[in-house]
C-alpha atoms as a PDB file:
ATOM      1  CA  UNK A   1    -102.842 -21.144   8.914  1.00  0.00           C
ATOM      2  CA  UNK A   2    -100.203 -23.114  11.274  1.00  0.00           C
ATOM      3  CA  UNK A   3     -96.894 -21.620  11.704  1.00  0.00           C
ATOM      4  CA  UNK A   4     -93.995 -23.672  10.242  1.00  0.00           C
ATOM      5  CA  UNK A   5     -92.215 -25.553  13.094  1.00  0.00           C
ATOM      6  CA  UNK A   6     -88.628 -24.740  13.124  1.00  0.00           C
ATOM      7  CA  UNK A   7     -86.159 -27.299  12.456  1.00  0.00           C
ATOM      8  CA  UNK A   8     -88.880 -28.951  10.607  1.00  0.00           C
ATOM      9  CA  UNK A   9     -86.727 -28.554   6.982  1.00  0.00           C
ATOM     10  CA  UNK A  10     -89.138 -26.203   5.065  1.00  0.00           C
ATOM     11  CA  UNK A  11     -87.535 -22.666   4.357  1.00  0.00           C
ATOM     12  CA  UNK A  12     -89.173 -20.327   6.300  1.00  0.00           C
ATOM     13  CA  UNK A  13     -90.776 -16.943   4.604  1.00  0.00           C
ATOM     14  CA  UNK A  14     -89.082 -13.931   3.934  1.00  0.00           C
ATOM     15  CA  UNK A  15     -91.174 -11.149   4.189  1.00  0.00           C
ATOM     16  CA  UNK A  16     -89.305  -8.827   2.563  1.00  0.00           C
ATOM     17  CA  UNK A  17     -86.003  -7.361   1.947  1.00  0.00           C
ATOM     18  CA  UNK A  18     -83.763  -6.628   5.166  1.00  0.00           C
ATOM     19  CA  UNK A  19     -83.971  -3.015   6.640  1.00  0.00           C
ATOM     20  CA  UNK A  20     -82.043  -3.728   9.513  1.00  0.00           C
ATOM     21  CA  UNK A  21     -78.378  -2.039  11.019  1.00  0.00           C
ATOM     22  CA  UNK A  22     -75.237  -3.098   8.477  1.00  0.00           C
ATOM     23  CA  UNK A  23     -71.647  -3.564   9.724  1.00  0.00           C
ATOM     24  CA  UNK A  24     -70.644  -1.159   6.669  1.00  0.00           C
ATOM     25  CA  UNK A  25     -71.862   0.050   2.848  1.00  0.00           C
ATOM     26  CA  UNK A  26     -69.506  -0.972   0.631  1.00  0.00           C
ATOM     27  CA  UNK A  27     -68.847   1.619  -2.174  1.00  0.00           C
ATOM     28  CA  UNK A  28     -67.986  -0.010  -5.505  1.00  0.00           C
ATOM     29  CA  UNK A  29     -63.866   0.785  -6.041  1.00  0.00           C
ATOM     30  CA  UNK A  30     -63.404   3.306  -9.588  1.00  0.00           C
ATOM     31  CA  UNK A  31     -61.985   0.920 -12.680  1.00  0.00           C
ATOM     32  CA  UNK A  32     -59.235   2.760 -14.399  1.00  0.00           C
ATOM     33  CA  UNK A  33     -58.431  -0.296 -16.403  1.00  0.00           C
ATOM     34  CA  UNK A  34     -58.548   1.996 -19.281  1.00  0.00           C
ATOM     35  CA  UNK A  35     -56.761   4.881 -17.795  1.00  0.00           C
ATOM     36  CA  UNK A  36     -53.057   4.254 -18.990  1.00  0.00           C
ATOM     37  CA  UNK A  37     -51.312   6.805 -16.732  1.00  0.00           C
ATOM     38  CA  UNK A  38     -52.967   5.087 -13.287  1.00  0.00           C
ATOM     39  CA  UNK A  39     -50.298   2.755 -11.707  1.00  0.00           C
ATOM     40  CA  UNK A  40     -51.590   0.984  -9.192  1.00  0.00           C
ATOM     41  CA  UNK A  41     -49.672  -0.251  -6.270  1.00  0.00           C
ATOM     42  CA  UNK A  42     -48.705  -3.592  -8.399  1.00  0.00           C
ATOM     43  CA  UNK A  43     -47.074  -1.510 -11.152  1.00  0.00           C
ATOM     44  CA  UNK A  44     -45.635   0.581  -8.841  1.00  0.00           C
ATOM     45  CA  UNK A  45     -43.510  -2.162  -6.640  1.00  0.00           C
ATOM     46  CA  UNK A  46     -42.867  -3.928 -10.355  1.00  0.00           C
ATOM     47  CA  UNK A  47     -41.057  -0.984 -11.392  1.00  0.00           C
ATOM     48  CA  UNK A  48     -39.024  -0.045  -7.910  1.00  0.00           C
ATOM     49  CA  UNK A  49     -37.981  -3.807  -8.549  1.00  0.00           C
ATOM     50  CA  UNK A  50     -37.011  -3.695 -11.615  1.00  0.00           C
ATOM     51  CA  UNK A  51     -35.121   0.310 -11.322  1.00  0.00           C
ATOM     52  CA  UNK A  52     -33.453  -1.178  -7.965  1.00  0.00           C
ATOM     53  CA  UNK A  53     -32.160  -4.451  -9.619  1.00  0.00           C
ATOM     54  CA  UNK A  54     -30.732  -2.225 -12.563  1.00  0.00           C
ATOM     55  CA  UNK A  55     -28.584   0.049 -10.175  1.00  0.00           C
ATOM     56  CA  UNK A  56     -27.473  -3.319  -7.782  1.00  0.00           C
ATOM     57  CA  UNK A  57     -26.082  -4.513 -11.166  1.00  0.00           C
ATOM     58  CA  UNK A  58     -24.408  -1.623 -12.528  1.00  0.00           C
ATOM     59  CA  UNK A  59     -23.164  -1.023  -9.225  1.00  0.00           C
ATOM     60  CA  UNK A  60     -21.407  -4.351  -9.466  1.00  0.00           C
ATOM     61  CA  UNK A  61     -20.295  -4.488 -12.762  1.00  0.00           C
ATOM     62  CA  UNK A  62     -18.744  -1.357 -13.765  1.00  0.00           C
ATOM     63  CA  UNK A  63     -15.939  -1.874 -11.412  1.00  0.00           C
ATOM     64  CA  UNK A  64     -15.815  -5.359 -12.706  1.00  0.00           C
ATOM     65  CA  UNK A  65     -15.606  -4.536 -16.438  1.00  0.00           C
ATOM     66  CA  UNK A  66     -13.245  -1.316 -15.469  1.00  0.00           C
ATOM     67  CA  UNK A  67     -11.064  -3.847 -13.847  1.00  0.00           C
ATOM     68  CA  UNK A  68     -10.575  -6.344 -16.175  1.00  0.00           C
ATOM     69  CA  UNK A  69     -10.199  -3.697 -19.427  1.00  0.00           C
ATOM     70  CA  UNK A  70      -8.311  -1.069 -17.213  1.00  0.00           C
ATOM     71  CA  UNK A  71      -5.024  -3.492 -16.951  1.00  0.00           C
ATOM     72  CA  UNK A  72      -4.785  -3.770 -20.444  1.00  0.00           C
ATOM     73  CA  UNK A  73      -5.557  -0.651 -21.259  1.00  0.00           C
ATOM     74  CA  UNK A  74      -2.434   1.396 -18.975  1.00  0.00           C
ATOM     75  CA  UNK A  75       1.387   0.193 -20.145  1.00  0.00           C
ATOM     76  CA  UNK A  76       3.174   1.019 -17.196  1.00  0.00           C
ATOM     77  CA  UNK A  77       6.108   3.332 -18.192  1.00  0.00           C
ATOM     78  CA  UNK A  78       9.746   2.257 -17.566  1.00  0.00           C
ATOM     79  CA  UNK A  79      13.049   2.535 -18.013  1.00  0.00           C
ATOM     80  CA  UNK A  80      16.824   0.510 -17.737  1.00  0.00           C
ATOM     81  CA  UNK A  81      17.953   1.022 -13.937  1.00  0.00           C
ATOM     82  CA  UNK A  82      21.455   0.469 -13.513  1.00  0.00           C
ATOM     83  CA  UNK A  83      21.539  -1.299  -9.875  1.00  0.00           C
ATOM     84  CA  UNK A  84      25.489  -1.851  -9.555  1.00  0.00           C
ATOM     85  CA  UNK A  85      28.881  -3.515 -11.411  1.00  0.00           C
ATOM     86  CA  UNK A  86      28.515  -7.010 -12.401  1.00  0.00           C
ATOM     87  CA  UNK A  87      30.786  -8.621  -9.686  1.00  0.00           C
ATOM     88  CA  UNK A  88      28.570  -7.673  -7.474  1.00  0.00           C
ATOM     89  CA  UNK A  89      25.739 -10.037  -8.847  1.00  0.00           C
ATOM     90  CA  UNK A  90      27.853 -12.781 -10.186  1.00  0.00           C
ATOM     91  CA  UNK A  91      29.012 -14.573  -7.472  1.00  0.00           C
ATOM     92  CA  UNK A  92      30.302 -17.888  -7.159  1.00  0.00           C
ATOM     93  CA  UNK A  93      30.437 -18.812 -10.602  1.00  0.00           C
ATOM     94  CA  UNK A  94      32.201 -22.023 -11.943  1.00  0.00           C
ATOM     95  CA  UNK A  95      34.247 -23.785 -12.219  1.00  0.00           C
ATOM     96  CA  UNK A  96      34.633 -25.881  -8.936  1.00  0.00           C
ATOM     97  CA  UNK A  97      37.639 -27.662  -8.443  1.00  0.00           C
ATOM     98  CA  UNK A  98      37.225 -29.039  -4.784  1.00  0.00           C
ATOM     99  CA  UNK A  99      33.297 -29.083  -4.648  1.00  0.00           C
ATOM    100  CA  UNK A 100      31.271 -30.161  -1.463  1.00  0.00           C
ATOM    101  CA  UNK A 101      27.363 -30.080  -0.651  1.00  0.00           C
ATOM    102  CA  UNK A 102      28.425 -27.116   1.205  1.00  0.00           C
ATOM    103  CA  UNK A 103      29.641 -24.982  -1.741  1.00  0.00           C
ATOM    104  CA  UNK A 104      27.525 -22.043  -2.026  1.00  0.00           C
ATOM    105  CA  UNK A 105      26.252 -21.891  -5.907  1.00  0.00           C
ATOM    106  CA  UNK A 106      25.186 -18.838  -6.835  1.00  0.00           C
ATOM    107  CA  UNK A 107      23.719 -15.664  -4.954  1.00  0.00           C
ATOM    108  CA  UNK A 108      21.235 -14.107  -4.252  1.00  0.00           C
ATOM    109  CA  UNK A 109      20.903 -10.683  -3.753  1.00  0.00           C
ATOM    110  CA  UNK A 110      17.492  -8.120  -2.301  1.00  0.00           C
ATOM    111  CA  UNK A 111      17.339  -4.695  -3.370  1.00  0.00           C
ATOM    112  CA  UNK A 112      15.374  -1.607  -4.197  1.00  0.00           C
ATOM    113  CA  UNK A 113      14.673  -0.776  -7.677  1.00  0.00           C
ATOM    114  CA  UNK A 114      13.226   2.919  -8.055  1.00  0.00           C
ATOM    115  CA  UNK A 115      11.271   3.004 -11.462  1.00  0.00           C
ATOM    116  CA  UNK A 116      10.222   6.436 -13.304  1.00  0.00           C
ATOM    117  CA  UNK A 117       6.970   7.726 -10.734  1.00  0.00           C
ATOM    118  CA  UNK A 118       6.342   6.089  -7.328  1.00  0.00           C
ATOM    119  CA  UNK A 119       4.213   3.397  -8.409  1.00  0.00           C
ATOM    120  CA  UNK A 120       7.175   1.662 -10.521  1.00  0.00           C
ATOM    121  CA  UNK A 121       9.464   1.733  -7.358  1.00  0.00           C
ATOM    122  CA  UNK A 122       9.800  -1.758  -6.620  1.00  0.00           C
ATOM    123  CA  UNK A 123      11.676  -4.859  -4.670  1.00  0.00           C
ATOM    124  CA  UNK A 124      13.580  -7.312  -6.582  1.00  0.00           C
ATOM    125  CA  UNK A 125      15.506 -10.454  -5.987  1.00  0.00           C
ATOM    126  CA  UNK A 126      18.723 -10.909  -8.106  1.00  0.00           C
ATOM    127  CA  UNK A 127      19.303 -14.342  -8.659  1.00  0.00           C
ATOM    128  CA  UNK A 128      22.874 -15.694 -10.340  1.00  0.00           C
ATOM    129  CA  UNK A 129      22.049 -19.552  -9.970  1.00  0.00           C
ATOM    130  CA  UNK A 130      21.473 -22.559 -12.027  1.00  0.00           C
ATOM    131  CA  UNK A 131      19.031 -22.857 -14.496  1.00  0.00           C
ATOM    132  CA  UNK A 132      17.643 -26.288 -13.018  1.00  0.00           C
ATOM    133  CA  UNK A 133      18.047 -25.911  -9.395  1.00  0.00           C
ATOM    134  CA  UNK A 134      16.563 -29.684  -9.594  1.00  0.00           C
ATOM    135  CA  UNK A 135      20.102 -30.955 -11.693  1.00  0.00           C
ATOM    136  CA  UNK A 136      21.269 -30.102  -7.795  1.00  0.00           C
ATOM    137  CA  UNK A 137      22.048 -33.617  -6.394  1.00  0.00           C
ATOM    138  CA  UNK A 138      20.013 -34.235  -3.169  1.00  0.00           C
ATOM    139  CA  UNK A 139      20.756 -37.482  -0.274  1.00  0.00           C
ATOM    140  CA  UNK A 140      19.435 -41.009  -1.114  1.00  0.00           C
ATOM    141  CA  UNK A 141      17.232 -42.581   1.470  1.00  0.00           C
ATOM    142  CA  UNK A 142      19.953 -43.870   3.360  1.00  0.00           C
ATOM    143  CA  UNK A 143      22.572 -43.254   1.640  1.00  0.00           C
ATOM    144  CA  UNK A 144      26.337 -42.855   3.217  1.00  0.00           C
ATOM    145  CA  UNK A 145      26.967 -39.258   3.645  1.00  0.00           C
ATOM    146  CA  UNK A 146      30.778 -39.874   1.900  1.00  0.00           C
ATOM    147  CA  UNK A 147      28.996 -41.552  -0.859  1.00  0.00           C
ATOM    148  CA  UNK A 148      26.736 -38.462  -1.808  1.00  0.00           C
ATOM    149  CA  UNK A 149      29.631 -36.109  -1.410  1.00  0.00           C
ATOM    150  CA  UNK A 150      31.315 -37.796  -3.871  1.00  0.00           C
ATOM    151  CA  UNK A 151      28.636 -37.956  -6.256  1.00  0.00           C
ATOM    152  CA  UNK A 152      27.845 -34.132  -5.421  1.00  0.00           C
ATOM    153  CA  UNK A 153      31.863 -33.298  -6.402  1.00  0.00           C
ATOM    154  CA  UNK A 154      31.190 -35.002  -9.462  1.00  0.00           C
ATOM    155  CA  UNK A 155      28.152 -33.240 -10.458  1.00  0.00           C
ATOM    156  CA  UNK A 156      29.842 -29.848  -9.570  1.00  0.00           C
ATOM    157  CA  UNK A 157      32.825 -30.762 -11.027  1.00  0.00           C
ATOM    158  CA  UNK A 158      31.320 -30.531 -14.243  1.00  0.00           C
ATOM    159  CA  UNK A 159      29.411 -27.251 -13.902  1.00  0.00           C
ATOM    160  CA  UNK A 160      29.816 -24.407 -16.483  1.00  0.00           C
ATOM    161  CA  UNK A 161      28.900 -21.255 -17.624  1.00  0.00           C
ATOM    162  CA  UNK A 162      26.197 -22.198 -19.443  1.00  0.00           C
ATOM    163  CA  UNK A 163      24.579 -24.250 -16.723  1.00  0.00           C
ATOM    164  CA  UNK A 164      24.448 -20.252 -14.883  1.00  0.00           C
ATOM    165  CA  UNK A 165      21.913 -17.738 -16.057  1.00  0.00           C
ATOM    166  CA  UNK A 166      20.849 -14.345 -14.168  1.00  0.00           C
ATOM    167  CA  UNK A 167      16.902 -13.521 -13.466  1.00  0.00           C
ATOM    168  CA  UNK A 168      15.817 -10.671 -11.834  1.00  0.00           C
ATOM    169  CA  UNK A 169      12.478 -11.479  -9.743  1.00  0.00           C
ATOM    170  CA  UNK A 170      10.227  -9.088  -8.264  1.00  0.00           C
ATOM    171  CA  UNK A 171       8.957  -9.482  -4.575  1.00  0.00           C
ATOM    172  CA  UNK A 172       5.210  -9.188  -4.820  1.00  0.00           C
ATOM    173  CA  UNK A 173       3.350 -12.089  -4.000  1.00  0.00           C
ATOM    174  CA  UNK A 174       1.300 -12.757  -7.044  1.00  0.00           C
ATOM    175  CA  UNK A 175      -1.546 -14.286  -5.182  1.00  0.00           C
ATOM    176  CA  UNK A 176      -2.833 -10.725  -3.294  1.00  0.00           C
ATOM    177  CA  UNK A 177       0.154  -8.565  -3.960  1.00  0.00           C
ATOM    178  CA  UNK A 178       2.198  -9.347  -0.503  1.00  0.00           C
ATOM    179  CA  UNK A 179       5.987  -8.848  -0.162  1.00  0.00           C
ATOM    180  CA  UNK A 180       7.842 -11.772  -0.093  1.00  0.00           C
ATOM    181  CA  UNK A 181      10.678 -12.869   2.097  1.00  0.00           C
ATOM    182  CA  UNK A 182      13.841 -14.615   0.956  1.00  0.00           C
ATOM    183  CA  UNK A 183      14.614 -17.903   3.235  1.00  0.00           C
ATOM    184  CA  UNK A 184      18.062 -19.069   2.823  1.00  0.00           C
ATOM    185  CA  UNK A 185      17.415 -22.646   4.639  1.00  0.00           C
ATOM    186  CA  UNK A 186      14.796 -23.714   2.050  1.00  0.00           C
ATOM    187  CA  UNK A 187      16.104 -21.578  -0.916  1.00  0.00           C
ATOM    188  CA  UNK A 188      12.794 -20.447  -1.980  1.00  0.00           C
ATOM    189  CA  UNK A 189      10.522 -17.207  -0.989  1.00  0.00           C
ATOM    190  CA  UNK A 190       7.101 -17.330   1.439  1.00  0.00           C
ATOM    191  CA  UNK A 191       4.418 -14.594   1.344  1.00  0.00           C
ATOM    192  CA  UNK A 192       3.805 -13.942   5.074  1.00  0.00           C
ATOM    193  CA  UNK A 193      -0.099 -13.362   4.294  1.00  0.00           C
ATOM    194  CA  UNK A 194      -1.342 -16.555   2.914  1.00  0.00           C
ATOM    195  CA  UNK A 195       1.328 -19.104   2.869  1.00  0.00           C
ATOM    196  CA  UNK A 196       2.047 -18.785  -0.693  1.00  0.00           C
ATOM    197  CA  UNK A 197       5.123 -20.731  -1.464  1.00  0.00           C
ATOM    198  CA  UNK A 198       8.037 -20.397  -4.211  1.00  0.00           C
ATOM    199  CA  UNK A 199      11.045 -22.064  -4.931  1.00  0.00           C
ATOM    200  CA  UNK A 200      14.538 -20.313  -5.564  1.00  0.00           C
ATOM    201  CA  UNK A 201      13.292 -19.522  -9.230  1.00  0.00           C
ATOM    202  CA  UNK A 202       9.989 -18.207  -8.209  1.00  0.00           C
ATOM    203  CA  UNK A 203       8.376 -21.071  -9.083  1.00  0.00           C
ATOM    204  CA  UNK A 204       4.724 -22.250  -7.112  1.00  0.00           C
ATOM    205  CA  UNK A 205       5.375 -24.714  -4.694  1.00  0.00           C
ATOM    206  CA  UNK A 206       2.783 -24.463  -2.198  1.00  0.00           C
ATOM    207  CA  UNK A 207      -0.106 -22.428  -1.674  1.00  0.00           C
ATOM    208  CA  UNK A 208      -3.173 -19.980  -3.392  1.00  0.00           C
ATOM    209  CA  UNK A 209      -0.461 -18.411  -5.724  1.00  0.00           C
ATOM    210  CA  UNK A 210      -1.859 -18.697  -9.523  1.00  0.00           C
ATOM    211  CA  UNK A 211       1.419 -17.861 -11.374  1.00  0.00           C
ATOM    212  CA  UNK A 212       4.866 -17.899 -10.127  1.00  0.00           C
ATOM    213  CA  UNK A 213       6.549 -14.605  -9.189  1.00  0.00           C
ATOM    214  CA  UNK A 214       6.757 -11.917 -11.488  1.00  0.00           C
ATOM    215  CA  UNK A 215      10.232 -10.839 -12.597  1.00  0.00           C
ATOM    216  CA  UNK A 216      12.027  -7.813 -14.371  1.00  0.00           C
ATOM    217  CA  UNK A 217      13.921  -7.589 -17.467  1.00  0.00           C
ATOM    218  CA  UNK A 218      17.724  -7.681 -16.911  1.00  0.00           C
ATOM    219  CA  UNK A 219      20.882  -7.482 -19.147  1.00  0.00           C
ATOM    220  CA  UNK A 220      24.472  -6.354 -18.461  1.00  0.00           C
ATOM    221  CA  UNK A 221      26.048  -3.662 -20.475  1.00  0.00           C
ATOM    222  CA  UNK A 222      29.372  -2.199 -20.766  1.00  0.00           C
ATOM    223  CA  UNK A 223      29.599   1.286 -20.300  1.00  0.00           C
ATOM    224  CA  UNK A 224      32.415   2.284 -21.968  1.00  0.00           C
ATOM    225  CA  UNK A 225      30.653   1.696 -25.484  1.00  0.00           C
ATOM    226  CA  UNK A 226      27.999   3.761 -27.054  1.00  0.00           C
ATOM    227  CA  UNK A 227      25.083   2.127 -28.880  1.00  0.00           C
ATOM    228  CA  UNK A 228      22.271   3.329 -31.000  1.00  0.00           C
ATOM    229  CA  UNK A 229      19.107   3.348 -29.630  1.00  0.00           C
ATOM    230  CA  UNK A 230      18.420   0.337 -32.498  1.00  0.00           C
ATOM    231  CA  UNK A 231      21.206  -1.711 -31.751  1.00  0.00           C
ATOM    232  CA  UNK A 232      19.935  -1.229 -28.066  1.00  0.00           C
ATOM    233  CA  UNK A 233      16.294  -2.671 -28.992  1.00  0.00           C
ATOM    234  CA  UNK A 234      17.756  -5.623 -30.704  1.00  0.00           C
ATOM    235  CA  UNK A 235      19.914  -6.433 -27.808  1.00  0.00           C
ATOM    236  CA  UNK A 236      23.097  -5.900 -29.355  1.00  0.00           C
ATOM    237  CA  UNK A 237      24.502  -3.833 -26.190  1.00  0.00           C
ATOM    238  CA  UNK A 238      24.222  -6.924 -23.778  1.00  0.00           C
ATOM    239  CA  UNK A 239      27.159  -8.475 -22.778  1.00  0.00           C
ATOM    240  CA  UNK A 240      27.063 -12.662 -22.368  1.00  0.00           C
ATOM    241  CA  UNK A 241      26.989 -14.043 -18.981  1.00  0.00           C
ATOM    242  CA  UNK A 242      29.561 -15.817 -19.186  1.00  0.00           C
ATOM    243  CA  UNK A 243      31.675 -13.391 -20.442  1.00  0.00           C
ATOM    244  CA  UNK A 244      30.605 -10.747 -17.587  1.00  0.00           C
ATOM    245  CA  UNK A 245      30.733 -13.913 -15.007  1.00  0.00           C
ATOM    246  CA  UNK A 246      34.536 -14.310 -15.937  1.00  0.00           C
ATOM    247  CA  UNK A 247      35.348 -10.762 -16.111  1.00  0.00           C
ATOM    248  CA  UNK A 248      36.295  -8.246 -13.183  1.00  0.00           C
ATOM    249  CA  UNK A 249      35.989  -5.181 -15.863  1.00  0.00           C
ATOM    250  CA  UNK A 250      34.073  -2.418 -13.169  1.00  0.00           C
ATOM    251  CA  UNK A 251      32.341  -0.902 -16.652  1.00  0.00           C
ATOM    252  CA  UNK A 252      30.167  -3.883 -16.941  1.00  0.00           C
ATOM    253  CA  UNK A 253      27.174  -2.860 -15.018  1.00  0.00           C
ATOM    254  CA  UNK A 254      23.975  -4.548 -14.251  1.00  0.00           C
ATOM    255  CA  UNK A 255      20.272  -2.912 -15.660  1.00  0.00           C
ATOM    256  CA  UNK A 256      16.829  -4.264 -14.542  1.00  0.00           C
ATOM    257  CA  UNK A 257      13.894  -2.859 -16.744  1.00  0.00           C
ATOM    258  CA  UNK A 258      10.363  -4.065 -17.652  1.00  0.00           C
ATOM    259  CA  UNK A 259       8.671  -6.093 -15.248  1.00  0.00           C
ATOM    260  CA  UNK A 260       6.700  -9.190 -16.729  1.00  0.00           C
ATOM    261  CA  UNK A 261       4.904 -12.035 -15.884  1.00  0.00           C
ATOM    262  CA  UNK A 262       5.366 -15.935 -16.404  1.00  0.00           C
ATOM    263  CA  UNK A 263       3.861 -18.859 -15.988  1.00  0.00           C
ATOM    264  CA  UNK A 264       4.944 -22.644 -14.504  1.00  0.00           C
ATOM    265  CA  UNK A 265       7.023 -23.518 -17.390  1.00  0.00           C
ATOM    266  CA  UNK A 266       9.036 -19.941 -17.419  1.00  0.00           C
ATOM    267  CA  UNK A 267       7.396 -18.691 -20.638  1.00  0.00           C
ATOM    268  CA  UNK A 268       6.970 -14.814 -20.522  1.00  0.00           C
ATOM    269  CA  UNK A 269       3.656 -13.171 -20.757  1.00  0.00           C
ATOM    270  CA  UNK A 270       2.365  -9.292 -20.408  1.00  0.00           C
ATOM    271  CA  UNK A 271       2.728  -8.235 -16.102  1.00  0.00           C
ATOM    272  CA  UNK A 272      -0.444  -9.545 -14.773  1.00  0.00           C
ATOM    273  CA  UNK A 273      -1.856  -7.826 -11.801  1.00  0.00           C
ATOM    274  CA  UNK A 274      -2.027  -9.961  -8.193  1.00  0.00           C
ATOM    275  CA  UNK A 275      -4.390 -13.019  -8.573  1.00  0.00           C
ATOM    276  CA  UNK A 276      -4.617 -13.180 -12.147  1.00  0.00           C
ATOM    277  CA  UNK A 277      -3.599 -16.734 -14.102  1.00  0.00           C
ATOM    278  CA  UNK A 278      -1.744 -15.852 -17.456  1.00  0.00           C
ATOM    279  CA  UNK A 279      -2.318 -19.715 -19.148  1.00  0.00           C
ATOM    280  CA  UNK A 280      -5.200 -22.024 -18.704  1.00  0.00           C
ATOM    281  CA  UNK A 281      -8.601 -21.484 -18.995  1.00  0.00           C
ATOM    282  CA  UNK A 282      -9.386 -19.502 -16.035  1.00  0.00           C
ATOM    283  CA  UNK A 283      -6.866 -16.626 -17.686  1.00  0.00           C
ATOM    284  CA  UNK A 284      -9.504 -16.258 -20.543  1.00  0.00           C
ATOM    285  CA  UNK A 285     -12.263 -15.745 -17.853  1.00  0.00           C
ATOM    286  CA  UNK A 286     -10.481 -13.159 -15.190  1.00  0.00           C
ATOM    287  CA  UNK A 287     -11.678 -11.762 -13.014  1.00  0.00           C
ATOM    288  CA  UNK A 288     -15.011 -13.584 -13.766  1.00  0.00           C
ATOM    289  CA  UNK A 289     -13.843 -17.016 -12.347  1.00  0.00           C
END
């Protein structure tokens, strides 16, 4: 019999099976599909992913959640601080009779306040000043400077009392917590860290600050009378402003207390901490904005 031809297409013979050198011999791998305590490397990895993704998280949100319910949680004890007589504080009061744009309105006055443990020591800013620094009348766009000084001795003119009120405001920025500076030429405070920006009220005018400045309770008492500690909580021991403003009695002293917080339109709220809005929507989702 002819030998096939190669290339000629037919399959050629195989004479048996092959005996010859291998590379390797594979060895079948053991199942343990049905062994429910093997973990093979799959498992394995799974469950480092999932035990390392549990820790990450807790690591992050335990401080988060001990943040935001820790605030509420500690009431910061306190207690009335006298800080000096009442002239000292009520400067420049009304009435003017011989106003100018010059007349200094109010005062302002920086000071220590040293609260019942270290961390209630504090800086405040007491301001005697109008209530709407806006009412102040300001140059028209070209207008003659005898002109506006007129108008300005007008509007003085008719200042009282009760155009006068007395806040107490405390110096920490309430963007990051920074100490704010008092500048006389613009009448309004600067934090030095960030360029937040307040007006003579503590009011945002400028910057990352969510909430104006925080301020401090303060009242004016006479000394020389005795109240009960009722009478006391309902406020009955706190001498008018314009009575103290008109008086040069040294037993009516000045008390700051309780700091608190506000918001743009003055309203008090519970002392937030640095960076925290007390109105809007973002103050329902702090610190999770």
């Amino acid at each position: 019999m002819a030998e096939d031809e190669p290339g000629d297409g037919a399959p050629r013979a195989q004479d048996g099976p092959y005996t010859g050198p291998r590379a390797t011999d594979v060895t079948p791998e053991p199942d343990h599909g049905d062994d429910a305590g093997y973990i093979t490397r799959t498992r394995f990895l799974s469950n480092a992913a999932i035990a390392g993704g549990g820790v990450l998280t807790a690591a992050i949100m335990v401080p988060v959640v001990g943040f935001a319910i820790s605030s509420p949680l500690h009431s910061e004890d306190y207690r009335w601080v006298t800080i000096g007589p009442a002239s000292e504080f009520l400067k420049n009061p009304p009435p003017y009779a011989t106003p100018v744009p010059s007349t200094r309105i109010g005062e302002v006055t920086s000071l220590a306040v040293s609260g019942p443990d270290p961390d209630a020591d504090r800086r405040a800013f007491v301001v005697y000043g109008l209530k709407d620094p806006a009412a102040r009348p300001t140059p028209g766009q070209g207008e003659d400077p005898a002109a506006y000084e007129a108008r300005f001795s007008v509007w003085a003119s008719r200042l009282g009392a009760d155009d006068f009120d007395l806040i107490a405001i405390w110096n920490r920025c309430a963007h990051l917590g920074c100490p704010v500076a008092y500048s006389p030429g613009s009448a309004g405070y600067v934090c030095p860290c960030h360029g937040g920006a307040y007006d003579g009220r503590g009011m945002v005018t400028g910057g990352p600050p969510p909430r104006p400045l925080d301020r401090l309770d303060i009242k004016i008492v006479d000394t020389g009378k005795t109240y009960t500690p009722e009478q006391i909580a309902k406020g009955e021991d706190r001498v008018p402003l314009a009575v103290a403003a008109g008086s040069s009695n040294p037993r009516l002293q000045v008390l700051v207390g309780k700091p608190y917080s506000i918001d743009q339109e003055q309203r008090p709220f519970p002392l937030a901490g640095p960076g925290q809005p007390v109105s809007g929507t973002l103050s329902h989702l702090y610190p999770f904005h």
